[in-house]
PDB file of N, CA and C in Angstrom:
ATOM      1  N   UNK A   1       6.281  81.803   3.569  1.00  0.00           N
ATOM      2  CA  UNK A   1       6.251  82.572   4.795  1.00  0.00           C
ATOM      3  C   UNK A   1       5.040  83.503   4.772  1.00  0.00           C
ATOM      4  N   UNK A   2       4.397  83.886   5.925  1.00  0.00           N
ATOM      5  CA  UNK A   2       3.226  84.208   6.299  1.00  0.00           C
ATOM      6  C   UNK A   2       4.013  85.770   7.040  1.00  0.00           C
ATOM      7  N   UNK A   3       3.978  86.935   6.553  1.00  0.00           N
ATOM      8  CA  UNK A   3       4.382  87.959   6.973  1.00  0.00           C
ATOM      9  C   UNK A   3       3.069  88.850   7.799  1.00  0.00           C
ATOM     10  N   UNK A   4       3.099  89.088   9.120  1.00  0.00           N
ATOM     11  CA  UNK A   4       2.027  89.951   9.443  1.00  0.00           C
ATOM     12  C   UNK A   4       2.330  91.429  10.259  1.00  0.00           C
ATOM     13  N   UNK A   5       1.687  92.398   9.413  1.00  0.00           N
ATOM     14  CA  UNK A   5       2.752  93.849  10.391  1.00  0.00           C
ATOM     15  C   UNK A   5       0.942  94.636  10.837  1.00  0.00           C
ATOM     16  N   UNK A   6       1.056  95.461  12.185  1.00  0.00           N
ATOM     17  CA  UNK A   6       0.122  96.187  11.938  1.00  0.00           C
ATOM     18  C   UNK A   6       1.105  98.018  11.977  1.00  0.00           C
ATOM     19  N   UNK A   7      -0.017  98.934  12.096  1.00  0.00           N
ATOM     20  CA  UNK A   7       0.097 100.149  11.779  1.00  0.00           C
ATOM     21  C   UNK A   7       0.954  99.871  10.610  1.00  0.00           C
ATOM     22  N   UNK A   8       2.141 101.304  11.034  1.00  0.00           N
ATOM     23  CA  UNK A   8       2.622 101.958  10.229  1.00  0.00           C
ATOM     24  C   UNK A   8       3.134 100.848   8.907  1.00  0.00           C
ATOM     25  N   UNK A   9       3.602  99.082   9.184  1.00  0.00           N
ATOM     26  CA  UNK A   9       4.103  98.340   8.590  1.00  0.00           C
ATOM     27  C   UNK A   9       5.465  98.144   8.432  1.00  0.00           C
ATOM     28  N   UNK A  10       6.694  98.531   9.602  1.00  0.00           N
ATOM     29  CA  UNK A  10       7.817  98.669   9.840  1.00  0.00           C
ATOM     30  C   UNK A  10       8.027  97.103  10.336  1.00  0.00           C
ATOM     31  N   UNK A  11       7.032  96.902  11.466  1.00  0.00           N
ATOM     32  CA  UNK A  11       7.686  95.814  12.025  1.00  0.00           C
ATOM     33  C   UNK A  11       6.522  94.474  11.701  1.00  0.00           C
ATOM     34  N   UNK A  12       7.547  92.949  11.602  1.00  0.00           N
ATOM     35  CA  UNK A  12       7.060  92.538  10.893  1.00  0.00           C
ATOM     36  C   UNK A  12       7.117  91.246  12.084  1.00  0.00           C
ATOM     37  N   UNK A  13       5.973  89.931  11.757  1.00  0.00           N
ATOM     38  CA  UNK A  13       6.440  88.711  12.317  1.00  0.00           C
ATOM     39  C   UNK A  13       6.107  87.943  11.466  1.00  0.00           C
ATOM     40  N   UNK A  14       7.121  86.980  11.143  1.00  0.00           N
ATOM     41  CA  UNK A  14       6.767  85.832  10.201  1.00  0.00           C
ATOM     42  C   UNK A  14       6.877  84.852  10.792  1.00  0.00           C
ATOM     43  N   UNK A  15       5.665  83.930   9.548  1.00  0.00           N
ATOM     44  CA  UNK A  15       5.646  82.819  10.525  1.00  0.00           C
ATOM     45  C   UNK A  15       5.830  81.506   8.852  1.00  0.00           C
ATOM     46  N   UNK A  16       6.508  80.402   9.398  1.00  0.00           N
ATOM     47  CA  UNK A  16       6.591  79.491   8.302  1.00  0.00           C
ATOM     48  C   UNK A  16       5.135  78.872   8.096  1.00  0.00           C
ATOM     49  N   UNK A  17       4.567  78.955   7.099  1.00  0.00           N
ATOM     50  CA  UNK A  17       3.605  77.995   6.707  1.00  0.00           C
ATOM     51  C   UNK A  17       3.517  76.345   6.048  1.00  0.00           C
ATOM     52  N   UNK A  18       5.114  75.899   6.006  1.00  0.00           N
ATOM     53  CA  UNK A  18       5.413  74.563   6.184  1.00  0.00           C
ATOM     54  C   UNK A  18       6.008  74.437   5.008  1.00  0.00           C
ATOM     55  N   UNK A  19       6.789  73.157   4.342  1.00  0.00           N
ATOM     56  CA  UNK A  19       7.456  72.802   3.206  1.00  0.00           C
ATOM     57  C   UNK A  19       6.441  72.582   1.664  1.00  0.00           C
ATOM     58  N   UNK A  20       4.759  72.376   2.113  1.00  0.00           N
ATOM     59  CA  UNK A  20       4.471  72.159   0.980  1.00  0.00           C
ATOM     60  C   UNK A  20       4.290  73.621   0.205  1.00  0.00           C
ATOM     61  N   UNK A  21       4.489  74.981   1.130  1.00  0.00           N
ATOM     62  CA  UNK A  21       3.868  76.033   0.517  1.00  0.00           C
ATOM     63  C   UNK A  21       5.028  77.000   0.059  1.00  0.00           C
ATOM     64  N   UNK A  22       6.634  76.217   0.522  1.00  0.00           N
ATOM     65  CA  UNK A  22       7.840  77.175  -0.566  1.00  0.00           C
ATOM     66  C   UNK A  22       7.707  77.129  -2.016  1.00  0.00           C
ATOM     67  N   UNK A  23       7.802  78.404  -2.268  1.00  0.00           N
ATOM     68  CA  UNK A  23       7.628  78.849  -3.482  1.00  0.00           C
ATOM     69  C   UNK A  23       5.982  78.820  -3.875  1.00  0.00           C
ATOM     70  N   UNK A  24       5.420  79.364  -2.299  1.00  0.00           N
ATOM     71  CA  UNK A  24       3.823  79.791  -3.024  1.00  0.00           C
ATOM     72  C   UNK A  24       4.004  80.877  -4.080  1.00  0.00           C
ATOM     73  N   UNK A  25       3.659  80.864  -5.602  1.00  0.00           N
ATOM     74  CA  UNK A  25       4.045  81.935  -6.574  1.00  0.00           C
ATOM     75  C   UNK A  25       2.854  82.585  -6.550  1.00  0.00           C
ATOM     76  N   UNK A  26       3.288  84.072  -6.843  1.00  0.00           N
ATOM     77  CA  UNK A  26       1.990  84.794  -7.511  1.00  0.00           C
ATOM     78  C   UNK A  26       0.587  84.913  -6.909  1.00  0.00           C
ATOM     79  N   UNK A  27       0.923  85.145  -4.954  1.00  0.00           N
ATOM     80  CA  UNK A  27      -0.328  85.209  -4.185  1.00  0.00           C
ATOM     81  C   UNK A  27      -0.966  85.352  -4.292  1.00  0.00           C
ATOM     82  N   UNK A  28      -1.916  85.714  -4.015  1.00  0.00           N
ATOM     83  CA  UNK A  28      -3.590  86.458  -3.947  1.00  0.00           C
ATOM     84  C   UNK A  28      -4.078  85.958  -2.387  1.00  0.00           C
ATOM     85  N   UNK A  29      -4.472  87.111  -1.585  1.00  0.00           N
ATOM     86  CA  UNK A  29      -5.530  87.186  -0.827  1.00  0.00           C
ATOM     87  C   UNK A  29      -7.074  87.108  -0.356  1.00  0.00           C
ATOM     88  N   UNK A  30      -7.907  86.866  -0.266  1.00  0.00           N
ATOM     89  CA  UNK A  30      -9.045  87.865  -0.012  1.00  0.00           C
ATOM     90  C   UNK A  30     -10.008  87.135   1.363  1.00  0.00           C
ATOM     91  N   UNK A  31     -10.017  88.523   2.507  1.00  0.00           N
ATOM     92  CA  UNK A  31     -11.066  88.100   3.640  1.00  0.00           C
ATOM     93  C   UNK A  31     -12.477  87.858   3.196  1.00  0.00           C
ATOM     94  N   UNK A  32     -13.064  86.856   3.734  1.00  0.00           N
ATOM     95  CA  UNK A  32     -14.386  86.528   3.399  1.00  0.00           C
ATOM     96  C   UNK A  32     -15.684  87.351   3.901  1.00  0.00           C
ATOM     97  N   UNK A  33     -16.409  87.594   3.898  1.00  0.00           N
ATOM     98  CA  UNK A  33     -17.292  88.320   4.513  1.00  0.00           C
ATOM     99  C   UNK A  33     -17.460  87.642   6.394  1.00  0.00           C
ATOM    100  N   UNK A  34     -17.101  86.514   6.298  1.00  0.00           N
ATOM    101  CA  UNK A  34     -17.063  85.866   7.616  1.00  0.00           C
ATOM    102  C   UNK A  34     -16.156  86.245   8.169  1.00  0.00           C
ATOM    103  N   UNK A  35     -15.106  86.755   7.999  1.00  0.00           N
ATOM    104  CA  UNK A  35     -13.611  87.150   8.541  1.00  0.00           C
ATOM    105  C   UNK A  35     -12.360  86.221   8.117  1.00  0.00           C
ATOM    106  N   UNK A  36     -12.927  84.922   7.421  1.00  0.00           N
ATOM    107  CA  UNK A  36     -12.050  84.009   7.172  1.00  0.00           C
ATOM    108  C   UNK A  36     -11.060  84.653   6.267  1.00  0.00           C
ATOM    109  N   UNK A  37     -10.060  83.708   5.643  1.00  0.00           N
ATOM    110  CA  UNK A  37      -9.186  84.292   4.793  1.00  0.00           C
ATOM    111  C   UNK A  37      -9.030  83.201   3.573  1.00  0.00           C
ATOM    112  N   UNK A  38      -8.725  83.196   2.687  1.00  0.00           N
ATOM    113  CA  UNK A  38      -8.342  82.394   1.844  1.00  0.00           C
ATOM    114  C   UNK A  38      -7.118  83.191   0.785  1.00  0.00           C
ATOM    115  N   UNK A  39      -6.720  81.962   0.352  1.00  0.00           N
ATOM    116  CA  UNK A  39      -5.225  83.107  -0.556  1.00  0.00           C
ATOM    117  C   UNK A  39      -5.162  81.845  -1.830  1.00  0.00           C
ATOM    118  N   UNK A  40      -4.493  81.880  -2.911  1.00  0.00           N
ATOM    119  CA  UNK A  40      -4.863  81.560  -4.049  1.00  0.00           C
ATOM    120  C   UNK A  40      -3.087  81.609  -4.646  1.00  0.00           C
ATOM    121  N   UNK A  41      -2.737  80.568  -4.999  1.00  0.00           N
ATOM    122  CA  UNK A  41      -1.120  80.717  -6.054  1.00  0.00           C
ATOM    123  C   UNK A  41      -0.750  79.777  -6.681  1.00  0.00           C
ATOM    124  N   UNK A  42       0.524  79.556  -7.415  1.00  0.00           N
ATOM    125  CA  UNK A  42       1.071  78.980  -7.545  1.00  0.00           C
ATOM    126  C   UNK A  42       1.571  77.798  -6.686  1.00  0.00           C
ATOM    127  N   UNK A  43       1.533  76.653  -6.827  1.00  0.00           N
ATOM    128  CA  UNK A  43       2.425  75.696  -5.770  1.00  0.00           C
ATOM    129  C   UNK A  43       2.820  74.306  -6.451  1.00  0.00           C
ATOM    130  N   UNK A  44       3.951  73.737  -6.165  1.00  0.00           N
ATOM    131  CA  UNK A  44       5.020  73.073  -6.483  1.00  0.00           C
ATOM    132  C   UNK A  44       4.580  71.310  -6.577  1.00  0.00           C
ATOM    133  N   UNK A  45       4.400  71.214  -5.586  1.00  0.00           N
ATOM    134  CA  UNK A  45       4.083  69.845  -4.437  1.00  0.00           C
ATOM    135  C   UNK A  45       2.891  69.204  -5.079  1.00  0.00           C
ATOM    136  N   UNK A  46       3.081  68.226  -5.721  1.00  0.00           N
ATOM    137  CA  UNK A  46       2.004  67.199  -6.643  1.00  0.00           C
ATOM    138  C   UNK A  46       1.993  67.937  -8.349  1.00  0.00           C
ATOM    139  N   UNK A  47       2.961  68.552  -8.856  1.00  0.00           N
ATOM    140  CA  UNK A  47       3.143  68.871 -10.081  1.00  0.00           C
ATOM    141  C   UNK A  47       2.726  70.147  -9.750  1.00  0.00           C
ATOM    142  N   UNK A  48       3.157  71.233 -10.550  1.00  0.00           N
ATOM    143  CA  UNK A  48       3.084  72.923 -10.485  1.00  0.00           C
ATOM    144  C   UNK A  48       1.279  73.031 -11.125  1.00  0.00           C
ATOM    145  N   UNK A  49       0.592  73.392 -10.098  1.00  0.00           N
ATOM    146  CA  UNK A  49      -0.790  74.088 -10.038  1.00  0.00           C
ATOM    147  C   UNK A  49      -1.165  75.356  -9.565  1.00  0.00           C
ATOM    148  N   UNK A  50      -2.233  75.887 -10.115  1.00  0.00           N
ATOM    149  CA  UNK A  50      -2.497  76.838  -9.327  1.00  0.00           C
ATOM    150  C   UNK A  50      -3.546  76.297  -8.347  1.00  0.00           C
ATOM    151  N   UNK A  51      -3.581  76.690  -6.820  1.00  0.00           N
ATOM    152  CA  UNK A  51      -4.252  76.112  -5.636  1.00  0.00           C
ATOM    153  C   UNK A  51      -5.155  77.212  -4.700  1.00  0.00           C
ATOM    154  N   UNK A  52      -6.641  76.757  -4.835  1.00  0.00           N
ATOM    155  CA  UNK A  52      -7.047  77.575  -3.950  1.00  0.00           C
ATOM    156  C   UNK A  52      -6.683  77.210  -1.882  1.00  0.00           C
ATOM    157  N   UNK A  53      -6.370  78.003  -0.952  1.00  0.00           N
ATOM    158  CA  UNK A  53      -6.064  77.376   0.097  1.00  0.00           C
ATOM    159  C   UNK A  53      -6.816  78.247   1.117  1.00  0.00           C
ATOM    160  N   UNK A  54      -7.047  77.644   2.509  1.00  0.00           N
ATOM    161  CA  UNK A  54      -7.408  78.487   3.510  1.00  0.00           C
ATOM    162  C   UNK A  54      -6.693  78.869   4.091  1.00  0.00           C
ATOM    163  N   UNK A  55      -6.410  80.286   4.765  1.00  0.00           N
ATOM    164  CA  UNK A  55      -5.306  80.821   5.502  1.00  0.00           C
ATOM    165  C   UNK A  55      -6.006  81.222   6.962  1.00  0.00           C
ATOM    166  N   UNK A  56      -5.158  79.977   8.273  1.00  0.00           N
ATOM    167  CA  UNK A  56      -5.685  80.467   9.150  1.00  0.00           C
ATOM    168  C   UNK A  56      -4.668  81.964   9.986  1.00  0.00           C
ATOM    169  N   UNK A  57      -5.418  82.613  10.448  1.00  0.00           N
ATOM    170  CA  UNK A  57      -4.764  83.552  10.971  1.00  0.00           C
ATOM    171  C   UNK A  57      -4.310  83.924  11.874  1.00  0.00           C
ATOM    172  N   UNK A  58      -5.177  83.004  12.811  1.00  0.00           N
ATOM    173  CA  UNK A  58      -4.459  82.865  14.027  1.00  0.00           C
ATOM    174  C   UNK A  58      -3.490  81.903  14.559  1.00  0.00           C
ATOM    175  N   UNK A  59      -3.953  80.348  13.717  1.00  0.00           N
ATOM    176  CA  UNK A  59      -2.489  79.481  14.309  1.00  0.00           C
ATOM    177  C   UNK A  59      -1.661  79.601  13.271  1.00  0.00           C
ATOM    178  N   UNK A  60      -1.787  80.470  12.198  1.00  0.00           N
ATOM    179  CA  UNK A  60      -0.654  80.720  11.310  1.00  0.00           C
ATOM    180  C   UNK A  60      -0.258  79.357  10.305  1.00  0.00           C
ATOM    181  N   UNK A  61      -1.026  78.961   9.735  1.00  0.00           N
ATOM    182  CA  UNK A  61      -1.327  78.139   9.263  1.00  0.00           C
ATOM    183  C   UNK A  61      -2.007  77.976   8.033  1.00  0.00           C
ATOM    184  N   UNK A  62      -1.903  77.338   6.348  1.00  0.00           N
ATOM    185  CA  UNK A  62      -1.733  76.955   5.692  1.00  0.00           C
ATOM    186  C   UNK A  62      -2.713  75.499   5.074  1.00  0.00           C
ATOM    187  N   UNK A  63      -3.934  75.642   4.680  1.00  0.00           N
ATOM    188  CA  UNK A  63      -4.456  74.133   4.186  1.00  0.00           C
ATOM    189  C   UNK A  63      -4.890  74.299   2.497  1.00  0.00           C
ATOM    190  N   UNK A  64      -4.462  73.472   2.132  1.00  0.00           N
ATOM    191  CA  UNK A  64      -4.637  73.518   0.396  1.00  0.00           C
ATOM    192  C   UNK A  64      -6.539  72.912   0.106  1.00  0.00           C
ATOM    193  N   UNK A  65      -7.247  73.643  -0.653  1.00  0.00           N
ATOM    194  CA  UNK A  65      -8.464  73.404  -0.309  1.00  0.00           C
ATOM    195  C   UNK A  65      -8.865  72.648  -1.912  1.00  0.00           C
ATOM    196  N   UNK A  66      -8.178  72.844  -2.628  1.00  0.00           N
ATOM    197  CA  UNK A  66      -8.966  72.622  -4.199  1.00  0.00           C
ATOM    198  C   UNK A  66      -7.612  72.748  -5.026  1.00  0.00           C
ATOM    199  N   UNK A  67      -7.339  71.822  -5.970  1.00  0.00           N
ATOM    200  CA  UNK A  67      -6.435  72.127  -6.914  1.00  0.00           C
ATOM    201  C   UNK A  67      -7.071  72.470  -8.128  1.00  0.00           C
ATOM    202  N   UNK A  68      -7.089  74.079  -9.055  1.00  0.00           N
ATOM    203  CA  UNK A  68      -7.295  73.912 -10.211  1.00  0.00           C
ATOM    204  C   UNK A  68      -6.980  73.444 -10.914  1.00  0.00           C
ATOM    205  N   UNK A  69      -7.987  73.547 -12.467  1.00  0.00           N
ATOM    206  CA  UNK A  69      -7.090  72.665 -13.714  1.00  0.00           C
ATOM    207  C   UNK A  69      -5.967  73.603 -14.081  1.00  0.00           C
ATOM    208  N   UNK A  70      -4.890  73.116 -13.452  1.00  0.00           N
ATOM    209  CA  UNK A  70      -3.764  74.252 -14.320  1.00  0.00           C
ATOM    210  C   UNK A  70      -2.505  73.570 -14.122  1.00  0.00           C
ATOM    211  N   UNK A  71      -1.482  74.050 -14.973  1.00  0.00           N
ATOM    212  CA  UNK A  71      -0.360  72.848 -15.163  1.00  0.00           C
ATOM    213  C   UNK A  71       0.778  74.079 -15.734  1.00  0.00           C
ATOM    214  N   UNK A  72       1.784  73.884 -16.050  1.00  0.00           N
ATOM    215  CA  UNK A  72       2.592  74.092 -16.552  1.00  0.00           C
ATOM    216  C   UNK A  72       3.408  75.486 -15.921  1.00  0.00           C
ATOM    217  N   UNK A  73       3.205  76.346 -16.486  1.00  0.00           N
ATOM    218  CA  UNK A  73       3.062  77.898 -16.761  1.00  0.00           C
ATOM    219  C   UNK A  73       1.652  78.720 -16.271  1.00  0.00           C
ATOM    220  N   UNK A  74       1.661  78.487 -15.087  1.00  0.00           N
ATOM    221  CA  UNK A  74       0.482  78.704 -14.189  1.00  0.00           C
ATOM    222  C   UNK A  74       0.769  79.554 -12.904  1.00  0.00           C
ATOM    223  N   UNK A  75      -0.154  81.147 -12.898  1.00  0.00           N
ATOM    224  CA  UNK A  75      -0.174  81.575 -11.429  1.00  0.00           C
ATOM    225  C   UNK A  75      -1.232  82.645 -11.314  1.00  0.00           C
ATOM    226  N   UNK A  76      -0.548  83.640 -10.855  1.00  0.00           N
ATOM    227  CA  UNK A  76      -1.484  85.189 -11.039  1.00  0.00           C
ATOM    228  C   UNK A  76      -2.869  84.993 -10.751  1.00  0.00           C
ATOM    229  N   UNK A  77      -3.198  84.545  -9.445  1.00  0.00           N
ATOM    230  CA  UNK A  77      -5.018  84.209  -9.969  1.00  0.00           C
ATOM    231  C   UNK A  77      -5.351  85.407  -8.889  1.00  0.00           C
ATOM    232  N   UNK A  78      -6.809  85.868  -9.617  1.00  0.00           N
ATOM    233  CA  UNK A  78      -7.042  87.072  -9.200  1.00  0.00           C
ATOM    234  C   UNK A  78      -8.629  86.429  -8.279  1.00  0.00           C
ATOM    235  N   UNK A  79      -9.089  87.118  -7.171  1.00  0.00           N
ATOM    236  CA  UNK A  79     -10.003  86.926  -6.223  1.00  0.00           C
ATOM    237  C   UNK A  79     -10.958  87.526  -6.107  1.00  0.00           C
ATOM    238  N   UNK A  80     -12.692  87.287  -6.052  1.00  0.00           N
ATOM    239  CA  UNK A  80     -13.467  88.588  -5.826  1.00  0.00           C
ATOM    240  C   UNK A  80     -14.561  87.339  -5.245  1.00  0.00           C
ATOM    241  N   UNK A  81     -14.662  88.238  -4.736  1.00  0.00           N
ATOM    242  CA  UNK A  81     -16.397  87.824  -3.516  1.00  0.00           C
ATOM    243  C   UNK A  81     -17.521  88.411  -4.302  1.00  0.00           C
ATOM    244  N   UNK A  82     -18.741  87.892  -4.629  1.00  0.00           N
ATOM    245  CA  UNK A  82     -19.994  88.251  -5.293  1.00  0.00           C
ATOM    246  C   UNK A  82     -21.002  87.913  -5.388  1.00  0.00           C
ATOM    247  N   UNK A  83     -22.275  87.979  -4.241  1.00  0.00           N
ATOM    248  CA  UNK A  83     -23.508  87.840  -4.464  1.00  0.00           C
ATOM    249  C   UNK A  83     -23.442  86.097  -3.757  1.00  0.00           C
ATOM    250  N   UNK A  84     -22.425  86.171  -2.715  1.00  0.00           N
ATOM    251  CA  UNK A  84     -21.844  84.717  -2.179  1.00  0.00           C
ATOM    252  C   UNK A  84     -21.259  83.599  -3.077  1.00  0.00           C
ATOM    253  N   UNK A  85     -20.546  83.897  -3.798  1.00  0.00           N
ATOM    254  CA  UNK A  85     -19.387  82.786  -4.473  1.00  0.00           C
ATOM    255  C   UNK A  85     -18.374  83.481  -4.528  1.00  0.00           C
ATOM    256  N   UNK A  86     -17.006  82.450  -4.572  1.00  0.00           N
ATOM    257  CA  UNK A  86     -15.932  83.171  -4.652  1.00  0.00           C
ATOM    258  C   UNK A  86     -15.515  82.968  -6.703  1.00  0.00           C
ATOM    259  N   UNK A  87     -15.338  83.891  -6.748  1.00  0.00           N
ATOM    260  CA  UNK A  87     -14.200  84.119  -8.598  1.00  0.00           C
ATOM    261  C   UNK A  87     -13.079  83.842  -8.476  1.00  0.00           C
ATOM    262  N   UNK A  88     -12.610  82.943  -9.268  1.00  0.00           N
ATOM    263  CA  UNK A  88     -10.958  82.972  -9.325  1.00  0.00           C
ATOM    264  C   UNK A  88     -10.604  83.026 -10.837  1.00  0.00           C
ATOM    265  N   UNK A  89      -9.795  83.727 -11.214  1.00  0.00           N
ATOM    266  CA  UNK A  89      -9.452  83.670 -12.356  1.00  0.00           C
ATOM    267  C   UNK A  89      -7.702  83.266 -12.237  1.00  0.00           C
ATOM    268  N   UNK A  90      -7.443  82.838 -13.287  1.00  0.00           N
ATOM    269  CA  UNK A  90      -5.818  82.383 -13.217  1.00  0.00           C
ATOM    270  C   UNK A  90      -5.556  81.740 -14.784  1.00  0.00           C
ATOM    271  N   UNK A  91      -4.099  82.290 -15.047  1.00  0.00           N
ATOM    272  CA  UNK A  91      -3.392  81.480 -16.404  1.00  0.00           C
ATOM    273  C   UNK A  91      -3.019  80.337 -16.044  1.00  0.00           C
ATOM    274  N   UNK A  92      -3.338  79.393 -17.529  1.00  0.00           N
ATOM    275  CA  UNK A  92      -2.540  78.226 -17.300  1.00  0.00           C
ATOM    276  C   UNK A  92      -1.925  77.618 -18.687  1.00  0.00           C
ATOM    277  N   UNK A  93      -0.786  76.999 -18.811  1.00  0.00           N
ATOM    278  CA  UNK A  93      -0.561  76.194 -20.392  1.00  0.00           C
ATOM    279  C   UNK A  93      -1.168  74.816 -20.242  1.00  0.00           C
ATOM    280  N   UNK A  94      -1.785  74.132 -18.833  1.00  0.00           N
ATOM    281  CA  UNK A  94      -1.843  72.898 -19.183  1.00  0.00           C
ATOM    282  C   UNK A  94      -2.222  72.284 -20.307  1.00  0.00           C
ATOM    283  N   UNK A  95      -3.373  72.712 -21.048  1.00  0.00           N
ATOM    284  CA  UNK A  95      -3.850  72.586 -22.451  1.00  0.00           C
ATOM    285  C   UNK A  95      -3.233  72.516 -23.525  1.00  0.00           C
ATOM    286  N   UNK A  96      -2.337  73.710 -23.187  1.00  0.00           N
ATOM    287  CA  UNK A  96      -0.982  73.715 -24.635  1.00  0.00           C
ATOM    288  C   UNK A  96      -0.902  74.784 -25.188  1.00  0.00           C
ATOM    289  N   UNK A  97      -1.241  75.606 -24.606  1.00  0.00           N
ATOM    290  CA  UNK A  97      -1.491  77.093 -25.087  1.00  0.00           C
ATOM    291  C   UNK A  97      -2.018  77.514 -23.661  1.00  0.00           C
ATOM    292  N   UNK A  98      -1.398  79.235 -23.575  1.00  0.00           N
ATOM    293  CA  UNK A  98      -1.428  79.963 -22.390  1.00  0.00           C
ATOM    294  C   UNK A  98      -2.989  80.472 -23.111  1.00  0.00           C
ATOM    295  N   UNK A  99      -4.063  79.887 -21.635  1.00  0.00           N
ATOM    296  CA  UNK A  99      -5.361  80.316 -21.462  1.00  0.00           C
ATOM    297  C   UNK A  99      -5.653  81.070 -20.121  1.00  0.00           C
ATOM    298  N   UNK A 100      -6.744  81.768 -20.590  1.00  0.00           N
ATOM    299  CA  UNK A 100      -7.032  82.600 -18.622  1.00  0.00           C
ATOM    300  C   UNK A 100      -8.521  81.502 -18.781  1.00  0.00           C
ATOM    301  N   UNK A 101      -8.859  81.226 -17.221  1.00  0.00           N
ATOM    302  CA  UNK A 101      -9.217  80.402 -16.801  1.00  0.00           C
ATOM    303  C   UNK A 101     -10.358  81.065 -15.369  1.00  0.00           C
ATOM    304  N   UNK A 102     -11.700  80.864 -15.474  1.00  0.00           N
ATOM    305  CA  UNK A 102     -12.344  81.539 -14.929  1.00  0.00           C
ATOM    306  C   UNK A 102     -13.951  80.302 -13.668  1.00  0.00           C
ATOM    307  N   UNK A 103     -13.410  80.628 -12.493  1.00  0.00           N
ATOM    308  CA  UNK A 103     -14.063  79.319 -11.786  1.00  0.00           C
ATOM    309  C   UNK A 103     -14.711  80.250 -10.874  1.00  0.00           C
ATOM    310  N   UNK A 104     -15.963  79.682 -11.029  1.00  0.00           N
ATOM    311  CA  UNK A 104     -17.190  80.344  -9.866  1.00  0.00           C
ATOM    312  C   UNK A 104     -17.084  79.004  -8.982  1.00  0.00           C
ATOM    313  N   UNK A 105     -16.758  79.297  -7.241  1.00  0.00           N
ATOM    314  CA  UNK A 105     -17.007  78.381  -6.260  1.00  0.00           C
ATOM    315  C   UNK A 105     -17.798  78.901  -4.864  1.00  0.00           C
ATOM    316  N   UNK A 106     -18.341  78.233  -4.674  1.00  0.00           N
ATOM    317  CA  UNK A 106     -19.386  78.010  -3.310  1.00  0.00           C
ATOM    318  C   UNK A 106     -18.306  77.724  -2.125  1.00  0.00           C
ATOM    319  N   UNK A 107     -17.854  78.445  -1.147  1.00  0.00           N
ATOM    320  CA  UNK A 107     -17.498  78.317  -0.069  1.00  0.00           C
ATOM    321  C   UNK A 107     -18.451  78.228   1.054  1.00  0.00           C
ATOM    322  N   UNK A 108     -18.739  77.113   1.333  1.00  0.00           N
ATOM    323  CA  UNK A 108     -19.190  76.370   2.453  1.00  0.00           C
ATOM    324  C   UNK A 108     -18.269  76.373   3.916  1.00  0.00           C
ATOM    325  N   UNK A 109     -18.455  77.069   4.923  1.00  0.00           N
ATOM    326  CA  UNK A 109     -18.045  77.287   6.485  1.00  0.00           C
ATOM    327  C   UNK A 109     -17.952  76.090   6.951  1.00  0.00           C
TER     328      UNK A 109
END
């Protein structure tokens, strides 16, 4: 679910972002310098990964853009914009041992 409140943050509207994204774990956000949005988690659907995705904001809507290498025991990925690439960092066991995991990507409009 896609929760959006403005001001104070009392009132809320949600909106479903569809069956592949229950149990998005361990969100992450971040607006792009373009205004776009992208958000970053945990997800279920083709074996448990962590997934970078685009979040549209106005039709409320949900597209999975990149699956990282991550498997098992995988979420928490953290977001930063820099000098035009996006950072993602995120844990994963796929390997066999809990590693943090660090991906410089080029977002192309």
């Amino acid at each position: 679910m896609l929760g959006i409140s403005r001001g104070d943050y009392t009132q809320w509207q949600w909106h479903d972002l569809g069956p592949e994204f229950n149990g998005f774990g361990g969100p992450n956000l971040i607006q792009l310098p373009t205004g776009h949005w992208l958000a970053a988690g945990r997800m279920h659907q083709d074996g448990v990964h962590t997934a970078l995705c685009y979040l549209d904001m106005n039709d409320h809507k949900m597209t999975r853009l990149l699956k990282l290498p991550s498997g098992g025991d995988t979420s928490y990925p953290g977001l930063v914009w820099h000098n035009d690439l996006l950072y993602v960092s995120h844990y994963s066991t796929h390997e066999g041992k809990t590693c943090l995991y660090l991906a410089r990507i080029k977002i192309i409009p």
